[in-house]
N, C-alpha and C. Protein backbone atom coordinates (compact mmCIF):
# COMPACT_ATOMS: atom_id res chain seq x y z
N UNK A 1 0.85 10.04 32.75
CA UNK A 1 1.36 10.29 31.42
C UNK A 1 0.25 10.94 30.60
N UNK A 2 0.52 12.34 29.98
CA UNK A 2 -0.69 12.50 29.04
C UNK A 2 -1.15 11.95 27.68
N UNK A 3 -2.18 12.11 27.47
CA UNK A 3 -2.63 11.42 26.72
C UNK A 3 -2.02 11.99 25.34
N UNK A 4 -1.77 11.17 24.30
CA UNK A 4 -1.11 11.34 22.76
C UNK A 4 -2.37 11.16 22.01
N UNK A 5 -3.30 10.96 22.19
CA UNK A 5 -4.30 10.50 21.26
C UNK A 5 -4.49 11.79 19.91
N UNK A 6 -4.56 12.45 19.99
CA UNK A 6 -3.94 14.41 19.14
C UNK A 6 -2.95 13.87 18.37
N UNK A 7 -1.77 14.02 19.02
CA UNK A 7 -1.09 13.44 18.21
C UNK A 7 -0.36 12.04 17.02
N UNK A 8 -0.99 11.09 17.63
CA UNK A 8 -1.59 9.99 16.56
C UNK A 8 -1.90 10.20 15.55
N UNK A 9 -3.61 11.07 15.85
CA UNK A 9 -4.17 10.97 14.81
C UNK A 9 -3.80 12.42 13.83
N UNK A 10 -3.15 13.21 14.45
CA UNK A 10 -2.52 14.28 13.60
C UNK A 10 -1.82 13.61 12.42
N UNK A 11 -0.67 12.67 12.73
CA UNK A 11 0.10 12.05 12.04
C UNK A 11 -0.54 11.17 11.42
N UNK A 12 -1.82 10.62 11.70
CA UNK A 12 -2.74 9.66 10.94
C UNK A 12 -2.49 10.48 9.41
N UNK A 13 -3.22 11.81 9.86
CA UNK A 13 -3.57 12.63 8.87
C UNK A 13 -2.42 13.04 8.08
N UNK A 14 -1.43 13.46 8.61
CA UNK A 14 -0.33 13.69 7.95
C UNK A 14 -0.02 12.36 6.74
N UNK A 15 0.02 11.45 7.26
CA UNK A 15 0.16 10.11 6.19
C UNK A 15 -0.87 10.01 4.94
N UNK A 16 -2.07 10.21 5.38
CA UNK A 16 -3.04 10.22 4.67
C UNK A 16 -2.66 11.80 3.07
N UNK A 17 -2.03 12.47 3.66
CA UNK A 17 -1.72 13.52 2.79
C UNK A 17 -0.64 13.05 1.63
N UNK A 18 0.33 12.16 2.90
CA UNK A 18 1.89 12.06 1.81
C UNK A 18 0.92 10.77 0.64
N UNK A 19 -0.12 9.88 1.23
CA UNK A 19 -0.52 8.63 0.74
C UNK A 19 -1.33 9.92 -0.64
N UNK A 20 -1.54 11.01 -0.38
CA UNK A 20 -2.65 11.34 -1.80
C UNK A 20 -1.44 12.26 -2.68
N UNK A 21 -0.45 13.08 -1.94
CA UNK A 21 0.67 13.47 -2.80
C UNK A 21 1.41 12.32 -3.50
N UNK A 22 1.66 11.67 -2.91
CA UNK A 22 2.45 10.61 -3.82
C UNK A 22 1.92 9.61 -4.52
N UNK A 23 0.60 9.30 -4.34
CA UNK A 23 -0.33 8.98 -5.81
C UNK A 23 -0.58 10.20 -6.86
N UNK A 24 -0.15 10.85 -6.38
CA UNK A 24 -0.47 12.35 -7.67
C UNK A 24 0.84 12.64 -8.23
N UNK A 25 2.14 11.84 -7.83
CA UNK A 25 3.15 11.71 -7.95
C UNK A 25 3.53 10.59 -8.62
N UNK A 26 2.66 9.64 -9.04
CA UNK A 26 3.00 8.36 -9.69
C UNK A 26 4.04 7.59 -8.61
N UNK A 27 3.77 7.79 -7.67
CA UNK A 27 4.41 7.00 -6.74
C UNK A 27 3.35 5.91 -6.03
N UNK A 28 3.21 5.00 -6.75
CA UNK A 28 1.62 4.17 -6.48
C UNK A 28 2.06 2.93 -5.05
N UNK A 29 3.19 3.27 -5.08
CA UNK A 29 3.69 1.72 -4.21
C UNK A 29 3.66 2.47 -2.81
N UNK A 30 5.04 3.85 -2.98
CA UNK A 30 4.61 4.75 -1.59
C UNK A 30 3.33 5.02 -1.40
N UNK A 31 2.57 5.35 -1.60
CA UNK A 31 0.98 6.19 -1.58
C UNK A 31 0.42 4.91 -0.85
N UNK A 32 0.48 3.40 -1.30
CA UNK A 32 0.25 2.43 -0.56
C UNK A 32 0.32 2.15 0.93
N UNK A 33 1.68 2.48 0.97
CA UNK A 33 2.24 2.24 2.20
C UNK A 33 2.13 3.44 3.12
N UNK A 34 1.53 4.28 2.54
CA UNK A 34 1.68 5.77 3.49
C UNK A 34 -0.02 5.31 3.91
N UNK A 35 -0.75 5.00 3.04
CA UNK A 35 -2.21 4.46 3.40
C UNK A 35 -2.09 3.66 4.65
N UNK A 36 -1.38 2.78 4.38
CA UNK A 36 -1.34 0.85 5.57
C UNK A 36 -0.58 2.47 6.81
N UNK A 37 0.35 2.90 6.57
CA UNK A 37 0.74 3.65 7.84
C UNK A 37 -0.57 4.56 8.55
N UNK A 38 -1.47 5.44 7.76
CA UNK A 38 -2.04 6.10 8.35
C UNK A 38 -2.79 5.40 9.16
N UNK A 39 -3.45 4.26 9.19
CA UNK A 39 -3.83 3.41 9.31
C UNK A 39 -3.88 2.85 10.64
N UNK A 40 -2.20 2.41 10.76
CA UNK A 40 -1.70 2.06 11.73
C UNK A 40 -1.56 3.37 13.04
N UNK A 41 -1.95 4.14 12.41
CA UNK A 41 -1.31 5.09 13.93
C UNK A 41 -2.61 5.72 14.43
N UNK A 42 -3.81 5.83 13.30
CA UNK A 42 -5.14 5.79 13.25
C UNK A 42 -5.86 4.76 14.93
N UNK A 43 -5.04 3.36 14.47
CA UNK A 43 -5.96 2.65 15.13
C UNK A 43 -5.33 2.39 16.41
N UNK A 44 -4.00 2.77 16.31
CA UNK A 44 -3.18 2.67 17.78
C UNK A 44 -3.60 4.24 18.65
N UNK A 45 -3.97 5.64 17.79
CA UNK A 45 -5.01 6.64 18.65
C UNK A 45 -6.26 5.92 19.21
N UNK A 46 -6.45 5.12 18.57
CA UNK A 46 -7.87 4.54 19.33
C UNK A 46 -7.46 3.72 20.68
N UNK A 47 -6.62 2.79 20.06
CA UNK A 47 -6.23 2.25 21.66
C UNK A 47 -5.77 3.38 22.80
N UNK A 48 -4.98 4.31 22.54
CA UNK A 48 -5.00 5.37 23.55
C UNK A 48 -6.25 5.76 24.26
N UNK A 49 -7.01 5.90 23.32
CA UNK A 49 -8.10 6.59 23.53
C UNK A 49 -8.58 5.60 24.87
N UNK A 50 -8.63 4.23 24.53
CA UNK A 50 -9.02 3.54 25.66
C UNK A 50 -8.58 2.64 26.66
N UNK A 51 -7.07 3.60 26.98
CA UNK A 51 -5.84 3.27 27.70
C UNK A 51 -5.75 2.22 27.97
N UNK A 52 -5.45 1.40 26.67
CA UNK A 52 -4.66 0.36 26.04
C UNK A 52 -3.27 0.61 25.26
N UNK A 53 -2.54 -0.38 24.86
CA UNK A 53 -1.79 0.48 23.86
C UNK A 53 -1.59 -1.06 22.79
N UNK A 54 -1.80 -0.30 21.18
CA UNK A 54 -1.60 -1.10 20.32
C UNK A 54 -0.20 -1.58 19.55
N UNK A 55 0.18 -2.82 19.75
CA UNK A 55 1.43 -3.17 19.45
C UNK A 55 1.39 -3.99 17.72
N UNK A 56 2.53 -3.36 17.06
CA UNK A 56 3.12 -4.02 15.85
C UNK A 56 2.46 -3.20 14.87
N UNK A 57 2.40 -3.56 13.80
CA UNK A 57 2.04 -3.41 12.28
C UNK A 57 0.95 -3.55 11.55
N UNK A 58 0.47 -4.88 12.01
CA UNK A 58 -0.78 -5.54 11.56
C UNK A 58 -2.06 -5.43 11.92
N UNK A 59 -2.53 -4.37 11.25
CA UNK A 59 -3.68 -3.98 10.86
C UNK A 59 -4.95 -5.06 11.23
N UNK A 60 -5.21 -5.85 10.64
CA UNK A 60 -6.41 -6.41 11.20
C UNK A 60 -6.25 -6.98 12.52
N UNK A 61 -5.19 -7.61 13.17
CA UNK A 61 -4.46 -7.64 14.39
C UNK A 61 -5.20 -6.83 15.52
N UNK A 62 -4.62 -5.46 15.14
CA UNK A 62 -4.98 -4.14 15.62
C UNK A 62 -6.48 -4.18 15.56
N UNK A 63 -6.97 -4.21 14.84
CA UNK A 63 -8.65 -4.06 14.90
C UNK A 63 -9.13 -5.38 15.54
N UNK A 64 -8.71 -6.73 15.13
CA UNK A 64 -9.30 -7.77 16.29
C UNK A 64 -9.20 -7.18 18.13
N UNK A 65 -8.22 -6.51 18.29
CA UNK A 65 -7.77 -5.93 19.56
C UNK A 65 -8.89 -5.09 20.07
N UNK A 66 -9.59 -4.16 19.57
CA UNK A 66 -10.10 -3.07 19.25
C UNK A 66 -11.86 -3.68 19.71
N UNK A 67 -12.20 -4.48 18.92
CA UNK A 67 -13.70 -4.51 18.58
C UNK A 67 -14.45 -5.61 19.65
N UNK A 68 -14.00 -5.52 20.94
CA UNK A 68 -14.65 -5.65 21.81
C UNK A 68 -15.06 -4.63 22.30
N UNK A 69 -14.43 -3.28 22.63
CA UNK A 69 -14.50 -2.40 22.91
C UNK A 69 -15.20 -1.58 21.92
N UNK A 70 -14.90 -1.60 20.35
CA UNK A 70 -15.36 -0.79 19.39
C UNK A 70 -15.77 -1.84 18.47
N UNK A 71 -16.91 -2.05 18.12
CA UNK A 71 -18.21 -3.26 17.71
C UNK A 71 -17.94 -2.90 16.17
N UNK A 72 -18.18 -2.05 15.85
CA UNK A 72 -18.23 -1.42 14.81
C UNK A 72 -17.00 -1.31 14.15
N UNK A 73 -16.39 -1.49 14.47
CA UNK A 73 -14.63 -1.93 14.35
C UNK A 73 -14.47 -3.06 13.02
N UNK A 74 -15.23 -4.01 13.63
CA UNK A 74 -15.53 -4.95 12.78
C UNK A 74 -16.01 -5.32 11.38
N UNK A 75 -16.34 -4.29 10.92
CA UNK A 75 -16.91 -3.91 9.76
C UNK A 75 -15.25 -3.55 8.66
N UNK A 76 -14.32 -2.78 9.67
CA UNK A 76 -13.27 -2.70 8.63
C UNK A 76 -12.43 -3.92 8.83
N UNK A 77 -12.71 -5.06 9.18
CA UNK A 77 -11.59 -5.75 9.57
C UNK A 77 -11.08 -6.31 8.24
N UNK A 78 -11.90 -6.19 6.80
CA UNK A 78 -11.49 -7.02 5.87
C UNK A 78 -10.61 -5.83 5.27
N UNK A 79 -11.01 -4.48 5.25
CA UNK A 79 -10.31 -3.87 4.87
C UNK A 79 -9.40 -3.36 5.54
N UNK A 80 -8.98 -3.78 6.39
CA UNK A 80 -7.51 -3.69 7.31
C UNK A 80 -6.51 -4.87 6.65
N UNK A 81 -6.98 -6.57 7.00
CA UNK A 81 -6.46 -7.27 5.88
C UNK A 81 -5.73 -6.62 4.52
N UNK A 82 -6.47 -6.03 3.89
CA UNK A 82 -6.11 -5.53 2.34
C UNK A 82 -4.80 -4.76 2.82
N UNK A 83 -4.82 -3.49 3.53
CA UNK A 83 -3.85 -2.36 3.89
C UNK A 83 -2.96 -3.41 3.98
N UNK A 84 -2.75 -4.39 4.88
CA UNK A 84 -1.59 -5.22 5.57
C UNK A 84 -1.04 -5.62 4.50
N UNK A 85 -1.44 -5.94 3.29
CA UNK A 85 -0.99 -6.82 1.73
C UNK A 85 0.34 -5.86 1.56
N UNK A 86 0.15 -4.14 1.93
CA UNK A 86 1.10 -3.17 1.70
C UNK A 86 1.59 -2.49 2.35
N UNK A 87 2.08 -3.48 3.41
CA UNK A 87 3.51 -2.64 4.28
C UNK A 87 4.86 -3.46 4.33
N UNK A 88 5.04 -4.25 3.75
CA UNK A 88 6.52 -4.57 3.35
C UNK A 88 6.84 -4.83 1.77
N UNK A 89 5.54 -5.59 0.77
CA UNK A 89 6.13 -5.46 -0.61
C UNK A 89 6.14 -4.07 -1.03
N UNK A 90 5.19 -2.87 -0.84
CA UNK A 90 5.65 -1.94 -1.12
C UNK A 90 6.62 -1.04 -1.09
N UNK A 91 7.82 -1.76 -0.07
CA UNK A 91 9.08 -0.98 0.42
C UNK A 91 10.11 -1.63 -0.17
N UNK A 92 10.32 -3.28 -0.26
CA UNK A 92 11.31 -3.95 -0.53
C UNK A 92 10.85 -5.10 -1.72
N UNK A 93 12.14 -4.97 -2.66
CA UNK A 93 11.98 -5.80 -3.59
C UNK A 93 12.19 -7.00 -3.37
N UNK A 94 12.40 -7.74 -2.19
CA UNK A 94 12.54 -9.17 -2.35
C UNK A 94 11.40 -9.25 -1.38
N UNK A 95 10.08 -8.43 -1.10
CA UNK A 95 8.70 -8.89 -0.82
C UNK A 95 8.14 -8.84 -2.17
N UNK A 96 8.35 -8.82 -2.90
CA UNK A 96 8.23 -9.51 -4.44
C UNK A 96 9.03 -11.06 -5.53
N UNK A 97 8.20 -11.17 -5.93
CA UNK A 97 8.88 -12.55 -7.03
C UNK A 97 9.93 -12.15 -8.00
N UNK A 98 9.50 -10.55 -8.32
CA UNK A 98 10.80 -9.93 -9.15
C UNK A 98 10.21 -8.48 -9.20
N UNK A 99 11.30 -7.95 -9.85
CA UNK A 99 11.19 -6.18 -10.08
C UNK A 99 11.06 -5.66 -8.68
N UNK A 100 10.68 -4.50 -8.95
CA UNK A 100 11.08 -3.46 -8.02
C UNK A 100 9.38 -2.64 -7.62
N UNK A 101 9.39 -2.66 -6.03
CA UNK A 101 7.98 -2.25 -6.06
C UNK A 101 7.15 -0.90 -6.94
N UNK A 102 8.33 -0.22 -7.00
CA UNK A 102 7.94 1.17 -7.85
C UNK A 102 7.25 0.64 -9.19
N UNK A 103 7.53 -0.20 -9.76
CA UNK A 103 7.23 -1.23 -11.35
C UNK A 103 6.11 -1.62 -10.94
N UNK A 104 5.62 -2.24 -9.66
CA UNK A 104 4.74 -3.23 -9.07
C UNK A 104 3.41 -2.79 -9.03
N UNK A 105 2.79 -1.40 -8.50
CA UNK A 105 1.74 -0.47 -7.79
C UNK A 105 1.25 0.62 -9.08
N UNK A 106 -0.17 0.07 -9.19
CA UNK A 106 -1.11 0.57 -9.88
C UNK A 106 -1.62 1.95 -9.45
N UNK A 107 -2.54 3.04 -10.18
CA UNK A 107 -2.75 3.89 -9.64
C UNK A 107 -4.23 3.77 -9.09
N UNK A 108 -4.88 2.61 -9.48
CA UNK A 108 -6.27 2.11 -8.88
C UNK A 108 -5.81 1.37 -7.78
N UNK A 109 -4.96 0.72 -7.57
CA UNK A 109 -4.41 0.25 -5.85
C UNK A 109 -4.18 0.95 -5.02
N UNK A 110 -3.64 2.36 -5.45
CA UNK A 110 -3.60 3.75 -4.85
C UNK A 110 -4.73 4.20 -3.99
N UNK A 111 -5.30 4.44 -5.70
CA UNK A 111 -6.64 4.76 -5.15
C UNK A 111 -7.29 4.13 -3.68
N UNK A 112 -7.20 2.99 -4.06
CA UNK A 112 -8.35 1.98 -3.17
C UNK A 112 -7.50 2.13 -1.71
N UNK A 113 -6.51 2.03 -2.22
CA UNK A 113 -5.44 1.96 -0.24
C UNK A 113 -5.90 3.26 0.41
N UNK A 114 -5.61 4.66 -0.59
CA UNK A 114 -6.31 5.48 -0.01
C UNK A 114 -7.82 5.59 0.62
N UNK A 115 -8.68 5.24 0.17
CA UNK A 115 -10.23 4.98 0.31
C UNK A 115 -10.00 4.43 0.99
N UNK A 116 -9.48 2.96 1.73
CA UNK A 116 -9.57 2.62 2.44
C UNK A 116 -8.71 2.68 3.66
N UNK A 117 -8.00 3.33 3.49
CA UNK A 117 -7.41 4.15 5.16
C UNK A 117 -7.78 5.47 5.66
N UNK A 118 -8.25 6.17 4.37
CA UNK A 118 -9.62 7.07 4.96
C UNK A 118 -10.73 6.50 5.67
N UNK A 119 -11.44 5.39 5.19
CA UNK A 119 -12.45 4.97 6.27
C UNK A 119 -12.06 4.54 7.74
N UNK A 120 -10.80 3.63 7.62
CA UNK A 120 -10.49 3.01 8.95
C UNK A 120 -9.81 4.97 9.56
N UNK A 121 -8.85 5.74 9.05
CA UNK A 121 -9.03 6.88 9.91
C UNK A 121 -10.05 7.60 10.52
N UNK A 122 -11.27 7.61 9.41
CA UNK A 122 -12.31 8.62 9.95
C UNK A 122 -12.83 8.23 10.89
N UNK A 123 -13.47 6.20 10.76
CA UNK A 123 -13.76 5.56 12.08
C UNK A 123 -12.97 6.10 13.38
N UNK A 124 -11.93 6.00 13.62
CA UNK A 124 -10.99 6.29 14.70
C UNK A 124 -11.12 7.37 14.99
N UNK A 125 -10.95 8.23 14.18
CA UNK A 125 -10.89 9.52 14.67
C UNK A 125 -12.40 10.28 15.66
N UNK A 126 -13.56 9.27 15.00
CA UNK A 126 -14.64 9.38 15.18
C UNK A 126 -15.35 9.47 16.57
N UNK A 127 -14.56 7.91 16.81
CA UNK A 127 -14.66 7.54 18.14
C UNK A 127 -13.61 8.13 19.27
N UNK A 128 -12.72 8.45 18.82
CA UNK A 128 -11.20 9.64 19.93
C UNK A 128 -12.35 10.78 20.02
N UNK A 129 -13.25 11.29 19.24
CA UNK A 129 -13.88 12.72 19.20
C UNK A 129 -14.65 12.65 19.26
N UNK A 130 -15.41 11.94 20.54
CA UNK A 130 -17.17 11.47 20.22
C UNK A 130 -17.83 12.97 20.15
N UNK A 131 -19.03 13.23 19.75
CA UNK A 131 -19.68 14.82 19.59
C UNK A 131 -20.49 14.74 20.80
């Protein structure tokens, strides 16, 4: 089977784009969740990379999986935690106490989801592309 690892992290990147258009869009809840996604497909290219394959959603999950193999892994694991806070309240209103996630998502939570699924991408991508 050939390897997808290209394409992963293409789509890493692709997410990472919709996550900075749609914070420039006042869309602070999507931009969240497009972050926790890039994220996720970020760190499942890595498991390709080391013909494994990464299962589910959960982000720090995914990186506990990871950082035997990638040491340094470990360093984002708190900020994998954080991403995970935003892949279901940011989509659905009854992963909230009330209102509607669009009401919910700041544009400094934006921010930060972005910043921080840029680091866990660039890591990944880093190691799929050693120099």
């Amino acid at each position: 089977m050939p390897s997808r690892v290209e394409d992963w992290l293409r789509q890493a990147d692709r997410d990472l784009e919709a996550a900075l258009t749609t914070a420039g869009a006042g869309q602070f809840d999507w931009s969240c969740f497009a972050g926790h996604q890039a994220s996720n497909k970020a760190l499942k290219a890595l498991y390709q990379h080391h013909n494994a394959k990464g299962w589910g959603h959960v982000l720090y999950r995914l990186v506990d999986g990871l950082v035997e193999s990638e040491p340094g892994l470990a360093d984002l694991r708190d900020t994998a935690r954080i991403l995970d806070k935003y892949y279901i309240p940011t989509r659905y209103p009854n992963g909230l106490d009330a209102g509607a996630p669009a009401d919910a998502y700041t544009k400094a939570e934006a921010d930060a989801a972005l910043r921080d699924a840029q680091a866990i991408v660039q890591f990944c991508k880093t190691r799929c592309r050693p120099a």
